[in-house]
Protein backbone atom coordinates (compact mmCIF):
# COMPACT_ATOMS: atom_id res chain seq x y z
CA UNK A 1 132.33 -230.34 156.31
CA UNK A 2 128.53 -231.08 155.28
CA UNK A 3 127.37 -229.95 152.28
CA UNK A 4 124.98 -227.30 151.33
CA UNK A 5 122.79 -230.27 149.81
CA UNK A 6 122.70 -231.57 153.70
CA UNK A 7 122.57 -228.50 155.46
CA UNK A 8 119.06 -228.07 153.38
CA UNK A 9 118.06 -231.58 153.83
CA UNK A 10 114.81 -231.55 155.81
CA UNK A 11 114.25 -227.93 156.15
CA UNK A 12 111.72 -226.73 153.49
CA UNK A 13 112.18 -223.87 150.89
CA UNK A 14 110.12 -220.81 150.21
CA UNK A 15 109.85 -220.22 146.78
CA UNK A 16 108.00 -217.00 145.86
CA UNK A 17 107.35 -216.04 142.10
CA UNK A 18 108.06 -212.31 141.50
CA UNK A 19 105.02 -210.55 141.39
CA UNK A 20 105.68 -208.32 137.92
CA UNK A 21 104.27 -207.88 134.34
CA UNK A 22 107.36 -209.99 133.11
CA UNK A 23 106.46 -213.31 135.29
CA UNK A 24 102.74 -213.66 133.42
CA UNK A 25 104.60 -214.10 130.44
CA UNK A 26 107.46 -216.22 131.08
CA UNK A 27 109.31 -217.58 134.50
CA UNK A 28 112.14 -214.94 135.38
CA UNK A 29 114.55 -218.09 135.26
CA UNK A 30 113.85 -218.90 131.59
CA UNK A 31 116.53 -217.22 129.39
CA UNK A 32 114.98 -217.06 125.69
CA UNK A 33 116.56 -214.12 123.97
CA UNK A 34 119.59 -211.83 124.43
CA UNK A 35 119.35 -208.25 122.73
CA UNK A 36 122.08 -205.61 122.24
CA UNK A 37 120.87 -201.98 121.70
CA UNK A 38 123.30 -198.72 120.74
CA UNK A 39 122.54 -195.86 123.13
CA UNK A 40 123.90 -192.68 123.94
CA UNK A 41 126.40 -192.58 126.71
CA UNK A 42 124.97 -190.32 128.63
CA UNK A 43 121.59 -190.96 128.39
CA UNK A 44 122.22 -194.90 129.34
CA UNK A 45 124.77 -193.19 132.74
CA UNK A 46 121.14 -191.34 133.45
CA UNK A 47 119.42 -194.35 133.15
CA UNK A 48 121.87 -196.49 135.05
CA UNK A 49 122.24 -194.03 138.34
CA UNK A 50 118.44 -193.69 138.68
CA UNK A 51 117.80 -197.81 138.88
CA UNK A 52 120.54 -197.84 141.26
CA UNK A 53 118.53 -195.24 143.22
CA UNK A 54 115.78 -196.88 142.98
CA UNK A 55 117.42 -200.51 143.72
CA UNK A 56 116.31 -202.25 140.39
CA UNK A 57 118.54 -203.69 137.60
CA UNK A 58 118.75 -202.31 134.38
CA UNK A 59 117.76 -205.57 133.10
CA UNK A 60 114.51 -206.03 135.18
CA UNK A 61 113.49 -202.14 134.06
CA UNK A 62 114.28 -202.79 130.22
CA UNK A 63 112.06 -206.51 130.79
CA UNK A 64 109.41 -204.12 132.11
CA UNK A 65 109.55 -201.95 129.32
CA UNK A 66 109.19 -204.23 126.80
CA UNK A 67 106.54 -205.83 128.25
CA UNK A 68 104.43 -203.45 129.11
CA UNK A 69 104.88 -202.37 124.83
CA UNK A 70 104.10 -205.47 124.10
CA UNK A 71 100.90 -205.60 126.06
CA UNK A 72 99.73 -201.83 124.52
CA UNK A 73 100.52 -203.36 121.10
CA UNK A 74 99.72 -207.03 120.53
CA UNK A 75 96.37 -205.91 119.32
CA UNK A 76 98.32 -205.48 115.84
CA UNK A 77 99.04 -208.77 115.90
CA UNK A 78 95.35 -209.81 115.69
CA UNK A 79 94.96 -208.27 112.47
């Protein structure tokens, strides 16, 4: 049975880079910082069934979030 390794052996990739606020930043495959956040139960079901509608992960919304407050607030930072 070949191998995945030779299966891919002379046919060439595709690599596209997500287009998204969180790629200028860092590469989506870098893993730099895990957080843990307490949330109501019913707000975080809300917020759970509505990226599943929308056919996002949590993760990739709450990466969005923060960067988008980082990028209205890193002006403080300057001072």
């Amino acid at each position: 049975m070949a191998s995945l390794k030779d299966n891919v052996k002379g046919h060439e990739i595709e690599q596209t880079e997500a287009k998204t606020a969180v790629s200028g930043f860092k590469s989506n495959r870098e893993k730099n910082k895990m957080i843990s956040a307490y949330v109501n139960q019913e707000r975080y079901d809300k917020f759970k069934r509505i990226n599943e509608k929308r056919g996002i992960s949590n993760n990739k919304i709450l990466n969005l979030m923060i960067a988008d407050y980082v990028l209205q607030y890193e002006k403080l930072l300057s001072n």
